[in-house]
Protein backbone atom coordinates (compact mmCIF):
# COMPACT_ATOMS: atom_id res chain seq x y z
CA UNK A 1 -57.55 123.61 5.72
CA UNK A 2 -59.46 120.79 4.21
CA UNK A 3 -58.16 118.36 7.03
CA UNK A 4 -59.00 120.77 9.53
CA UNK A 5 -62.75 121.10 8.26
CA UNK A 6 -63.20 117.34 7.89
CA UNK A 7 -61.88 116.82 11.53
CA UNK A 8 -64.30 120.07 12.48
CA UNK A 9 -67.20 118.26 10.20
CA UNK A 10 -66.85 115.20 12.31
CA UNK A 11 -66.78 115.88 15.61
CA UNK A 12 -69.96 117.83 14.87
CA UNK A 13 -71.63 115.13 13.28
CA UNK A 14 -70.83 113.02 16.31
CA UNK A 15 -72.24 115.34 18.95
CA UNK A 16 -75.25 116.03 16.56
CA UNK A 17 -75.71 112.20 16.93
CA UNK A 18 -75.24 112.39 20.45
CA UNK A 19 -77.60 115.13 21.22
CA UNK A 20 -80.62 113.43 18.78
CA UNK A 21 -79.83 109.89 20.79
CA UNK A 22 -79.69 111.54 24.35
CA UNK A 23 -82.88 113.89 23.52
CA UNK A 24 -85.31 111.25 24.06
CA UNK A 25 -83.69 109.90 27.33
CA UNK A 26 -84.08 113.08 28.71
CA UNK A 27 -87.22 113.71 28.33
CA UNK A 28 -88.45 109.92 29.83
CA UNK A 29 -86.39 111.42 32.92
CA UNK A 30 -87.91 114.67 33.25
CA UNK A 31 -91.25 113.26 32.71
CA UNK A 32 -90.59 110.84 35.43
CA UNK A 33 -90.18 113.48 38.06
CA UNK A 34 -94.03 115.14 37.17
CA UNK A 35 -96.82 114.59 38.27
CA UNK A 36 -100.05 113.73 35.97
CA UNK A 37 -101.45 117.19 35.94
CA UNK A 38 -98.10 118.63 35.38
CA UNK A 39 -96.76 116.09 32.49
CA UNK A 40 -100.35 117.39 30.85
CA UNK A 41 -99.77 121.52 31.43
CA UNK A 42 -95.91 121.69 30.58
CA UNK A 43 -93.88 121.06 27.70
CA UNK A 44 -91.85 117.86 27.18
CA UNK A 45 -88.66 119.77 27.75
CA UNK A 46 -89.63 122.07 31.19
CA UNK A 47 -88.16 120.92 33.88
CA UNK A 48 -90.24 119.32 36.84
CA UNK A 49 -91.03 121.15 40.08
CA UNK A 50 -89.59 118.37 42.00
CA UNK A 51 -87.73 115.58 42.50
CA UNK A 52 -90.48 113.06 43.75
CA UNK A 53 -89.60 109.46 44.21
CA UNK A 54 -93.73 108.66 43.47
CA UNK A 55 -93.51 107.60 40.27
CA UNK A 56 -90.95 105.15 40.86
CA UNK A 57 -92.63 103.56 43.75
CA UNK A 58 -96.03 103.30 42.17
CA UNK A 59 -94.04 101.92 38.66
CA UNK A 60 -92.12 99.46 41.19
CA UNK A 61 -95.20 97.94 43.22
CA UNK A 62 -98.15 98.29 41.33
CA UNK A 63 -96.02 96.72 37.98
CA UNK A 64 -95.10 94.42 40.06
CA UNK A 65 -91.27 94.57 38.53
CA UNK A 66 -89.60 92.54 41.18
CA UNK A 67 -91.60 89.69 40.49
CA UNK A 68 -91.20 90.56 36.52
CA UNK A 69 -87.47 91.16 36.77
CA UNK A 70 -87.64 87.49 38.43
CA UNK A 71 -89.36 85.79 35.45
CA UNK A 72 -87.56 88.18 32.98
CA UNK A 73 -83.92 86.73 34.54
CA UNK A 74 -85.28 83.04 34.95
CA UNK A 75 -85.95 82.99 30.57
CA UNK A 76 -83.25 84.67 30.02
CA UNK A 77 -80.70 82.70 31.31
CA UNK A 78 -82.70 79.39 30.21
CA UNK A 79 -82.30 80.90 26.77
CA UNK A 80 -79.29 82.29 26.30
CA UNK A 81 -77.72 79.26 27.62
CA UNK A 82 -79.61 77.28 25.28
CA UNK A 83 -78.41 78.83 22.84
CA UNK A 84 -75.11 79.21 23.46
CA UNK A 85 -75.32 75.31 23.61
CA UNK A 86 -77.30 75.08 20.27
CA UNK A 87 -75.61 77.39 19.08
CA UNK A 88 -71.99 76.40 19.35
CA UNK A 89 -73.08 72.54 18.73
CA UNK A 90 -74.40 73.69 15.01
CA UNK A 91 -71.61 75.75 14.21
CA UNK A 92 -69.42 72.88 15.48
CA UNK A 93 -71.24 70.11 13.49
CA UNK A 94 -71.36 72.55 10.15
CA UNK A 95 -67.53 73.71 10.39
CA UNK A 96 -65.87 70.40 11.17
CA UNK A 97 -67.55 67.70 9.40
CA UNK A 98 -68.36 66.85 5.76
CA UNK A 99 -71.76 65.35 5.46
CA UNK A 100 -74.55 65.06 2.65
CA UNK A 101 -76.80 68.20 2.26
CA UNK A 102 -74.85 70.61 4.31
CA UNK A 103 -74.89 73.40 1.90
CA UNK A 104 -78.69 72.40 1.97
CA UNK A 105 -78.97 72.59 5.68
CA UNK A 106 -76.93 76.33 5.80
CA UNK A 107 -79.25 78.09 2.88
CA UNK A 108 -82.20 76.77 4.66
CA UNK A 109 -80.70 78.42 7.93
CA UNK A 110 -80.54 81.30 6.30
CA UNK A 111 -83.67 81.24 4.41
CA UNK A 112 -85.33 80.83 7.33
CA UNK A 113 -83.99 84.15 8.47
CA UNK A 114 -85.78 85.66 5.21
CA UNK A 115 -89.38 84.18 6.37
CA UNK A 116 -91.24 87.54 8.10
CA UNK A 117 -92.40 85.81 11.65
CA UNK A 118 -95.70 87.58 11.41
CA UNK A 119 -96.53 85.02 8.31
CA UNK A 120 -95.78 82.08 10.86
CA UNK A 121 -97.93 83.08 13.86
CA UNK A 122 -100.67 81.25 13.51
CA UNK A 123 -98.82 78.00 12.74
CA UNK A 124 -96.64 78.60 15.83
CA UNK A 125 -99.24 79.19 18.29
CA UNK A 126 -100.71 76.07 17.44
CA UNK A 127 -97.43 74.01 17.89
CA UNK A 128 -96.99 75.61 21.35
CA UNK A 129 -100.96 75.40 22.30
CA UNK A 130 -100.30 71.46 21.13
CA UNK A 131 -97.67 70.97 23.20
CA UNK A 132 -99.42 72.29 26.52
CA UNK A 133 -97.18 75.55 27.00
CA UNK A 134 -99.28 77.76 26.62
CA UNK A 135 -99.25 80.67 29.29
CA UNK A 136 -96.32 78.96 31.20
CA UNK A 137 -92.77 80.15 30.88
CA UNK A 138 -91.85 77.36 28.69
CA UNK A 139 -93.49 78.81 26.03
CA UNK A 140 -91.05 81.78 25.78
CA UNK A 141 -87.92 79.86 26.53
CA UNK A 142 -88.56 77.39 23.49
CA UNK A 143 -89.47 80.09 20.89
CA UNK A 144 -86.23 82.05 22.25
CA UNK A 145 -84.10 78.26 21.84
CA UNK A 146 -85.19 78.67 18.02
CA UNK A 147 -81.90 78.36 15.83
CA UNK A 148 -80.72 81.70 16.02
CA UNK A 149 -79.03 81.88 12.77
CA UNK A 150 -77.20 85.14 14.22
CA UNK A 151 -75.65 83.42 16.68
CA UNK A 152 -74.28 80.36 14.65
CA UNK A 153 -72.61 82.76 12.31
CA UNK A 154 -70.81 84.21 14.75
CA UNK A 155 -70.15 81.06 16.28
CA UNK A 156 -68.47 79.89 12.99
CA UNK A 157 -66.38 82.54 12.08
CA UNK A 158 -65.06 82.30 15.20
CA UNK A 159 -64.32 78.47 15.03
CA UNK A 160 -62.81 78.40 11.88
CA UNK A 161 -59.54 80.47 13.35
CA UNK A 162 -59.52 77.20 15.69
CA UNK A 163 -56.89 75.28 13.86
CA UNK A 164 -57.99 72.01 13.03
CA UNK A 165 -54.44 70.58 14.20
CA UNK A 166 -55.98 70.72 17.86
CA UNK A 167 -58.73 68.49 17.03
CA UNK A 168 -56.28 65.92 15.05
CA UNK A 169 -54.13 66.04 18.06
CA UNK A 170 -57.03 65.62 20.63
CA UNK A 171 -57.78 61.94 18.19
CA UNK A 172 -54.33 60.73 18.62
CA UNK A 173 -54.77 61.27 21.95
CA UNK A 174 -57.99 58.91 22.75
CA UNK A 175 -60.49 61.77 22.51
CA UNK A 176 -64.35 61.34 20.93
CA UNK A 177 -65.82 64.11 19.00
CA UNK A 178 -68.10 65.33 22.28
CA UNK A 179 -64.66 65.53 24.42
CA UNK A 180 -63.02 68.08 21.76
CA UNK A 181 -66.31 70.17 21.44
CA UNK A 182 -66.11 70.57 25.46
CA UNK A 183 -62.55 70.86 26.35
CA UNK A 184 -60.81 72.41 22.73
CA UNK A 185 -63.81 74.02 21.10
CA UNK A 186 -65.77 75.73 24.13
CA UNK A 187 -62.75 77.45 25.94
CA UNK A 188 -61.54 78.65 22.98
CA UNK A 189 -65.24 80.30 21.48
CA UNK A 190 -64.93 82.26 24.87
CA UNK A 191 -65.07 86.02 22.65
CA UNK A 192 -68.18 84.72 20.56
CA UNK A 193 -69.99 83.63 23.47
CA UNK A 194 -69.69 86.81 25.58
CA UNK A 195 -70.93 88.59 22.15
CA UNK A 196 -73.48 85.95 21.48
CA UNK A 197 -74.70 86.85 25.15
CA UNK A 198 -74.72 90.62 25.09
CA UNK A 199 -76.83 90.24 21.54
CA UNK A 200 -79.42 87.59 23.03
CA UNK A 201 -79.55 88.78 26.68
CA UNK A 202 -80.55 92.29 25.60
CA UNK A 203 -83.30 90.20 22.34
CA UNK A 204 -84.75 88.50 25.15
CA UNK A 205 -84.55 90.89 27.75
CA UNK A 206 -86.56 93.84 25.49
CA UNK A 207 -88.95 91.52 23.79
CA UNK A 208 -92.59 92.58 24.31
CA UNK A 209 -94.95 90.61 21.66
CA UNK A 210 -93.85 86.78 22.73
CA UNK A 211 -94.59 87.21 26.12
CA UNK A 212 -97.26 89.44 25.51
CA UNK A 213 -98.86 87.12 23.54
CA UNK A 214 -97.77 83.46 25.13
CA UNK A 215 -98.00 84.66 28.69
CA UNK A 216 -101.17 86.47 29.81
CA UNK A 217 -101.55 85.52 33.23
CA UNK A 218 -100.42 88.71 35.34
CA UNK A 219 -98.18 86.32 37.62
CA UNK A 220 -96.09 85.61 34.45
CA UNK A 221 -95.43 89.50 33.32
CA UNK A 222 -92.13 90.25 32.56
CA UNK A 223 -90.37 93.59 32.59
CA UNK A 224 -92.06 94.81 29.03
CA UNK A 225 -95.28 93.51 29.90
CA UNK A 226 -95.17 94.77 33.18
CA UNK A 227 -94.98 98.63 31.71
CA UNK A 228 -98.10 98.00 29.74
CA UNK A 229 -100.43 97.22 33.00
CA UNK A 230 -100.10 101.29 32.83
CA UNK A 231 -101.69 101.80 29.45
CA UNK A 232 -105.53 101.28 30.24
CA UNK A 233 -108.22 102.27 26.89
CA UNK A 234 -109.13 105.27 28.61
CA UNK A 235 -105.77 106.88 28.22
CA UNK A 236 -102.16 106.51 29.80
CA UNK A 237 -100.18 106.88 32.91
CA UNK A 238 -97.09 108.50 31.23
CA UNK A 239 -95.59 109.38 33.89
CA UNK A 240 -95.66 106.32 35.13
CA UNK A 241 -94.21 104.46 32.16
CA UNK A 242 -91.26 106.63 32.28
CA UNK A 243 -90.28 105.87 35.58
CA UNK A 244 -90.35 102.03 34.49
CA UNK A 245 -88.87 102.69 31.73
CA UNK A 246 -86.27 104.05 33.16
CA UNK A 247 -86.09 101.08 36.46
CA UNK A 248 -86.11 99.25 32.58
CA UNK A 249 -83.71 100.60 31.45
CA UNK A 250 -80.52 100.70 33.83
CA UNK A 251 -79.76 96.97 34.04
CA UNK A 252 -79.17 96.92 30.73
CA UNK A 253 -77.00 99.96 30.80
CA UNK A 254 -75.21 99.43 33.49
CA UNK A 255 -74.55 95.43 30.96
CA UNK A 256 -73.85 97.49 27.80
CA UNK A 257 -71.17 99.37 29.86
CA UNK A 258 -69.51 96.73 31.60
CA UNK A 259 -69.37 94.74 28.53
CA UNK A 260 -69.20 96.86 25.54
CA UNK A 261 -65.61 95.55 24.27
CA UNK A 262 -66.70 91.80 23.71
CA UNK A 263 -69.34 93.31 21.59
CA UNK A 264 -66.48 95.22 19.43
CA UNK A 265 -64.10 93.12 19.81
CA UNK A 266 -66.44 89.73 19.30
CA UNK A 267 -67.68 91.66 15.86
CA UNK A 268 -64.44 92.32 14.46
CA UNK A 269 -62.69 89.32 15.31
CA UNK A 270 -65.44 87.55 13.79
CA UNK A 271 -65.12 89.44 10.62
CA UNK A 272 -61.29 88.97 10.03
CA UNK A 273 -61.11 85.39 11.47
């Protein structure tokens, strides 16, 4: 009996979880379907009287999204495969050699991490006003190149189940340090990179306040910014907003699907490794 009501208590625990996570969801749908007037005389859970294609269109062109879904794609492959590069160099350079100050150089990594970025904001607006990137897209793509200290972490726990006999036998065999990182190190950090690019792509692709704040010019929105051209100081096109939220919201579903196991899979490995 007390297996039988743990196994009951569960599975109702789970679709409690379920129902509280999909609630939300389905009201940004239903509320995509009203109109104004309606979203303001009915309830968030009554249904809408139709299944009008308006909202979409209006969230579509006047958002602009195709041309913010172009920017939004153009950083975030710049980034992630920045860091993927930065990334897996670091975690290369801190796992396989011995040098002076490297316990130094990983606690400041992950002090860094500790550091609240609100603190730094002025400082780092400066740096990127200096550097004449201001409202261009190579604003965002360097503060996304940061040292993610997430991603070198995983990076490393995946390397060291690389057995260091590979790059011993790689020497003997004429190779340089930058010929083992690309052909022993890379193909075999294949798991940590598809995890490293779920985590990032979907960082970068959500983020609202860097490009919010770096990138004002409305040719330069990207997908977050792009929903906000609907919230005006005289009130808000809700209706509206969820339809782009939702337009939002399916790449990175129909992602999370396809790839789900690396994240699993690139977590645990990286734990027992």
């Amino acid at each position: 009996m007390t297996a039988f009501s743990a196994r009951v208590g569960k599975y109702v625990s789970l679709v409690l979880a379920s129902a509280l996570t999909l609630l939300p969801i389905v009201v940004i749908v239903m509320a995509s379907f009203k109109t104004n007037e309606e979203l303001q005389d009915s309830g968030p859970f009554d249904l809408p009287s139709g299944l009008s294609l308006a909202n979409y269109v209006t969230a579509f062109t006047k958002g602009r999204m195709l041309e913010a879904f172009a920017n939004t794609t153009f950083i975030l492959l710049v980034s992630v495969t920045g860091t993927i590069i930065i990334g897996t160099m670091a975690a290369y350079a801190i796992d396989r050699f011995e040098f002076r100050l490297k316990k130094t150089v990983v606690v400041a990594f992950l002090l860094a991490t500790l550091v609240p970025a609100v603190t730094t904001q002025v400082a780092t607006f400066q740096v990127v006003n200096s550097l004449g990137l201001f409202n261009t897209r190579g604003a965002v793509i360097v503060l996304f190149l940061g040292t993610d200290i997430v991603s070198i972490y995983i990076f490393i726990q995946f390397m060291r189940s690389i057995p260091k006999e590979l790059d011993e036998a790689a020497v003997l065999d004429g190779a340089n340090h930058v010929m083992i990182y690309r052909a022993i190190i890379l193909p075999l950090l294949k798991p940590a990179i598809a995890t490293v690019i779920i985590i990032k792509g979907i960082a970068v692709y959500n983020e609202f306040y860097i490009p919010f704040l770096y990138m004002p010019a409305r040719d330069l929105g990207v997908i977050s910014t792009s929903l906000f051209r609907f919230k005006g100081p005289f009130g808000a096109q809700w209706e509206i907003i969820a339809a782009g939220v939702i337009i939002v919201m399916i790449p990175t579903l129909v992602v999370f699907l396809a790839l789900q196991r690396f994240i699993y899979n690139g977590f645990t490995s990286g734990a027992t490794k």
